[in-house]
Protein backbone atom coordinates (compact mmCIF):
# COMPACT_ATOMS: atom_id res chain seq x y z
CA UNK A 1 -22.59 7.49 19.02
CA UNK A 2 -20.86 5.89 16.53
CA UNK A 3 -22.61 5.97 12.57
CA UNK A 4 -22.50 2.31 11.12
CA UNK A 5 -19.47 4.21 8.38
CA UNK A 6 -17.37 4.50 11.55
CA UNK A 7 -18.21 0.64 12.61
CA UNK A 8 -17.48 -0.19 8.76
CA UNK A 9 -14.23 1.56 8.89
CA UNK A 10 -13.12 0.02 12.91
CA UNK A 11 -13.82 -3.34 11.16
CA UNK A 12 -11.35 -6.17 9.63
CA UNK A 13 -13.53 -9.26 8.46
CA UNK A 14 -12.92 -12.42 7.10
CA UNK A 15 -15.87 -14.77 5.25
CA UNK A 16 -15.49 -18.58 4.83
CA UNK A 17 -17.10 -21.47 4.24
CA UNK A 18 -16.08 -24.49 6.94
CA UNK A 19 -16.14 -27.97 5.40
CA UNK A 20 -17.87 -29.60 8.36
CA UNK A 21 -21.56 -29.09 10.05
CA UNK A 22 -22.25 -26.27 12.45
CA UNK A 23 -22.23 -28.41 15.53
CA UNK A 24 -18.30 -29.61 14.96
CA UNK A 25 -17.56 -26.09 14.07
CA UNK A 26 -18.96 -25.03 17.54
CA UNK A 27 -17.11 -27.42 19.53
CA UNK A 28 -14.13 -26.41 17.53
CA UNK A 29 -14.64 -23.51 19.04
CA UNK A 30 -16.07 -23.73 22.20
CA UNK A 31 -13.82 -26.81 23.79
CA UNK A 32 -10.55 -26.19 25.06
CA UNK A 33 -8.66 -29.16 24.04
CA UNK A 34 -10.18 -28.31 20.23
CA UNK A 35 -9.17 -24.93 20.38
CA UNK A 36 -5.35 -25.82 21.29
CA UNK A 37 -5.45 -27.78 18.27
CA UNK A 38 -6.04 -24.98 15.60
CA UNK A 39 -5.47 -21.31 17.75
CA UNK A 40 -2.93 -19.23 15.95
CA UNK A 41 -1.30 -18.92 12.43
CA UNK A 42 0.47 -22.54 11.14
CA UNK A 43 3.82 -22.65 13.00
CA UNK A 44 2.01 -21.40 16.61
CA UNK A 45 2.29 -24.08 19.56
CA UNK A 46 -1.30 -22.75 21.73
CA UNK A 47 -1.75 -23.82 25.34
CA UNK A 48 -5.22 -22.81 26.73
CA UNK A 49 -5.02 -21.55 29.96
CA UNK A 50 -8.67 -20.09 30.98
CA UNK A 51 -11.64 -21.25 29.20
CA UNK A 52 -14.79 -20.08 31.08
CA UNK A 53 -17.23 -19.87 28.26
CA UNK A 54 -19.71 -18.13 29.09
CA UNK A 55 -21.24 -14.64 28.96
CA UNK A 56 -18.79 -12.48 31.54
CA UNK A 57 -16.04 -15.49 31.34
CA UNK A 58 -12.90 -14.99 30.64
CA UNK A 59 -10.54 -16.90 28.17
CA UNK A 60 -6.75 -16.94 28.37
CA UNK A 61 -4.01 -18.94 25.57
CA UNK A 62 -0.76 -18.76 25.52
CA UNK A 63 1.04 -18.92 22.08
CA UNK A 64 4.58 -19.76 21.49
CA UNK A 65 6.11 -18.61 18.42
CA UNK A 66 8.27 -20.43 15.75
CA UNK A 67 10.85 -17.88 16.93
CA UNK A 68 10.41 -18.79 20.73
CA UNK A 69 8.95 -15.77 21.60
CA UNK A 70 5.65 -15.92 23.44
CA UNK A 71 2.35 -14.11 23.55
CA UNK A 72 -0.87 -14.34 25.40
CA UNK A 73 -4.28 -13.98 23.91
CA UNK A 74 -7.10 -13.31 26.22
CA UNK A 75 -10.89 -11.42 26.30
CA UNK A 76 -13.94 -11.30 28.18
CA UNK A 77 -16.79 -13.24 26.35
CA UNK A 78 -20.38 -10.66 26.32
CA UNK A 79 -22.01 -12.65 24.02
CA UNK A 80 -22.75 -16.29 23.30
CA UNK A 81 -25.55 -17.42 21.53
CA UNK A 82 -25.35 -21.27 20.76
CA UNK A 83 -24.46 -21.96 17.09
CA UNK A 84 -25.15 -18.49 16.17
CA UNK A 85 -22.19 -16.50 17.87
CA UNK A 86 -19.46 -15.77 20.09
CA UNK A 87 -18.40 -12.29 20.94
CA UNK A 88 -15.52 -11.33 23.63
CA UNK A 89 -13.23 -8.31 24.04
CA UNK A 90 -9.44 -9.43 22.76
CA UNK A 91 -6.49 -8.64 24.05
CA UNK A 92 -3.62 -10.22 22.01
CA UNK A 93 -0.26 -8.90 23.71
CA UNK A 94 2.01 -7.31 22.43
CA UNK A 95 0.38 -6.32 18.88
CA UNK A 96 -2.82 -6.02 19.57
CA UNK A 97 -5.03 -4.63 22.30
CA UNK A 98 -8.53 -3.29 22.96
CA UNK A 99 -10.63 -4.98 20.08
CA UNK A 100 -13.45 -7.23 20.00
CA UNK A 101 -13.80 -10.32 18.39
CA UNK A 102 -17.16 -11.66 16.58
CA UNK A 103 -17.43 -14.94 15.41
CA UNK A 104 -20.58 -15.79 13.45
CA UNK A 105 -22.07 -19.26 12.63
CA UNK A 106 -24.61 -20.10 10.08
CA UNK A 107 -25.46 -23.77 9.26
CA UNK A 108 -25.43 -24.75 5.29
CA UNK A 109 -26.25 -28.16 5.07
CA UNK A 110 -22.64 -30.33 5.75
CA UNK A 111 -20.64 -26.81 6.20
CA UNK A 112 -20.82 -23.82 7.88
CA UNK A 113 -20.90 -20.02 6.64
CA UNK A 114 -18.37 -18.39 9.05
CA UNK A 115 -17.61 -14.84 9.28
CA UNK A 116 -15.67 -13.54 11.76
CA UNK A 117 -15.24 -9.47 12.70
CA UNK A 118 -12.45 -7.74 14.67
CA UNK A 119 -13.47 -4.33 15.56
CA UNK A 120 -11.20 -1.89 16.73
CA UNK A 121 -11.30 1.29 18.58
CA UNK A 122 -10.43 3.73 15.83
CA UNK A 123 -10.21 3.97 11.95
CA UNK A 124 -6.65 4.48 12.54
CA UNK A 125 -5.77 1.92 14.68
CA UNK A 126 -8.01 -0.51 12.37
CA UNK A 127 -5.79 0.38 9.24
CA UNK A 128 -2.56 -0.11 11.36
CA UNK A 129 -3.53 -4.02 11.87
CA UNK A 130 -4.81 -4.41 8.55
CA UNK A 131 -0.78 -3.27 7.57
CA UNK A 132 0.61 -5.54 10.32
CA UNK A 133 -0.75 -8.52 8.67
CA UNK A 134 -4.29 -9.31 10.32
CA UNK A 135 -5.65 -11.43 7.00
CA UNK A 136 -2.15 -13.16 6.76
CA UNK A 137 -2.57 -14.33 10.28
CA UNK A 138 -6.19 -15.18 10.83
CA UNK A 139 -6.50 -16.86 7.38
CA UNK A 140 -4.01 -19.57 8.18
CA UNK A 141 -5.81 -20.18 11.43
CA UNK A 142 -8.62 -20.32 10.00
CA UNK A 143 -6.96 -22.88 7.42
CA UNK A 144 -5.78 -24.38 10.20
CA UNK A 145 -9.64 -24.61 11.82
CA UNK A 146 -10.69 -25.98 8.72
CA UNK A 147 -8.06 -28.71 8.60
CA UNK A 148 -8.85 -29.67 12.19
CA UNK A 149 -12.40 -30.00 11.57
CA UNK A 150 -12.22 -32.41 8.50
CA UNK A 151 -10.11 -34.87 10.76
């Protein structure tokens, strides 16, 4: 069983605050021609591929780098509680495999306090994303998300 130390150490998070209500922030999230619009670091073209949200649905994007290359993102949602949060497995081949993904909502008046978890199998593995640039990446898309949402 793991001790909540170990789930401390699997874990990368990132806090925010949204500038936009919970409910936009949700659809942000949630709708597929939304999520194309702000999925990936600044630079990333992402096509959405499978969007079956719901709890044992399965999500699929493809991302196309500034370079050309491309990579697919994809998970397995197992929890989804309306404007609360969204949990899935995440896949994001090649660089990262086997982690889940929490995104949490809480409303705060006109924005929304956003925190979002990526826990990964092993300490180790954990510190090897942190090195491969896991806040670079998801802060700009979450800049991104928060540009999006103030359209």
């Amino acid at each position: 069983m793991s001790s909540s130390k170990d789930l401390k150490n699997r874990t990368l998070t990132i806090k925010r605050v949204l500038n936009a209500p919970i409910k936009l922030v949700w659809q942000a999230w949630t709708e597929p021609e939304h999520i194309a619009q702000w999925w990936g670091p600044k630079g990333m073209e992402t096509k959405v591929i499978e969007h079956n949200f719901s709890v044992g649905g399965t999500w699929k994007y493809s991302m196309l780098m500034p370079d050309g290359n491309l990579f697919i993102t994809e998970g397995i949602y197992s929890a989804i509680v309306e404007f609360i949060k969204i949990v899935s497995s995440a896949d994001f081949k090649p660089m990262t495999e086997g982690v889940e993904i929490q995104a949490l909502f809480e409303e705060n008046g006109n924005e929304t306090n956003f925190t979002f978890n990526v826990v990964h199998p092993t300490e180790a593995y954990c510190k090897q994303q942190e090195q491969m640039g896991f806040y670079n990446g998801w802060t700009s898309t979450f800049d991104r998300l928060n540009e999006f949402i103030q359209k």
